[in-house]
Protein backbone atom coordinates (compact mmCIF):
# COMPACT_ATOMS: atom_id res chain seq x y z
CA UNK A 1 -14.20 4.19 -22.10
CA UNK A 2 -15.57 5.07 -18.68
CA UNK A 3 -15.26 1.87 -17.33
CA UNK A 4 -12.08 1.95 -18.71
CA UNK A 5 -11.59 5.42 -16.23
CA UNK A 6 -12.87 4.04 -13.31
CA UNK A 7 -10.71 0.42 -13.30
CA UNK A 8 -7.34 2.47 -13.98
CA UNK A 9 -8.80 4.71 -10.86
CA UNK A 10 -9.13 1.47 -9.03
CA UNK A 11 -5.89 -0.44 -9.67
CA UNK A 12 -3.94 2.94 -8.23
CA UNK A 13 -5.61 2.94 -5.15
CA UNK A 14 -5.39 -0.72 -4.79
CA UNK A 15 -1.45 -0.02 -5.18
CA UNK A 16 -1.13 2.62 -3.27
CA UNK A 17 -2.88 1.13 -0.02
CA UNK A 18 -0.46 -1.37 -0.85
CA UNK A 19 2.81 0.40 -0.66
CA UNK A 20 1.27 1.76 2.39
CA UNK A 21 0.57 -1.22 3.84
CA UNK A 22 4.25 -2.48 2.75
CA UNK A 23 5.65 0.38 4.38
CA UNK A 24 3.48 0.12 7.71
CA UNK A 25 4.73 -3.61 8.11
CA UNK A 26 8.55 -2.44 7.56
CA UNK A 27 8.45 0.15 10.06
CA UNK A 28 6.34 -2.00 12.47
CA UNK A 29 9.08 -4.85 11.83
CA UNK A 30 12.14 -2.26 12.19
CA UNK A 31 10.40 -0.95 15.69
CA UNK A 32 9.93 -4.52 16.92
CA UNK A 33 13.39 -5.66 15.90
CA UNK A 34 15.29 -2.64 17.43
CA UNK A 35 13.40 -2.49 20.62
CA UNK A 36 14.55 -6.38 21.50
């Protein structure tokens, strides 16, 4: 059951580092693009 705990804990931060990381790369992309 705890191990259970701690892998649920894990695969949330895993996706939510990687919506950040998604959202870093659109805003870096949108920045580039409109400053051509």
């Amino acid at each position: 059951m705890h191990h259970n705990v701690v892998l649920s804990r894990l695969k949330i931060a895993c996706y939510s580092s990687s919506l950040t990381i998604d959202s870093w790369y659109q805003h870096t992309l949108g920045t580039l693009f409109f400053s051509l």
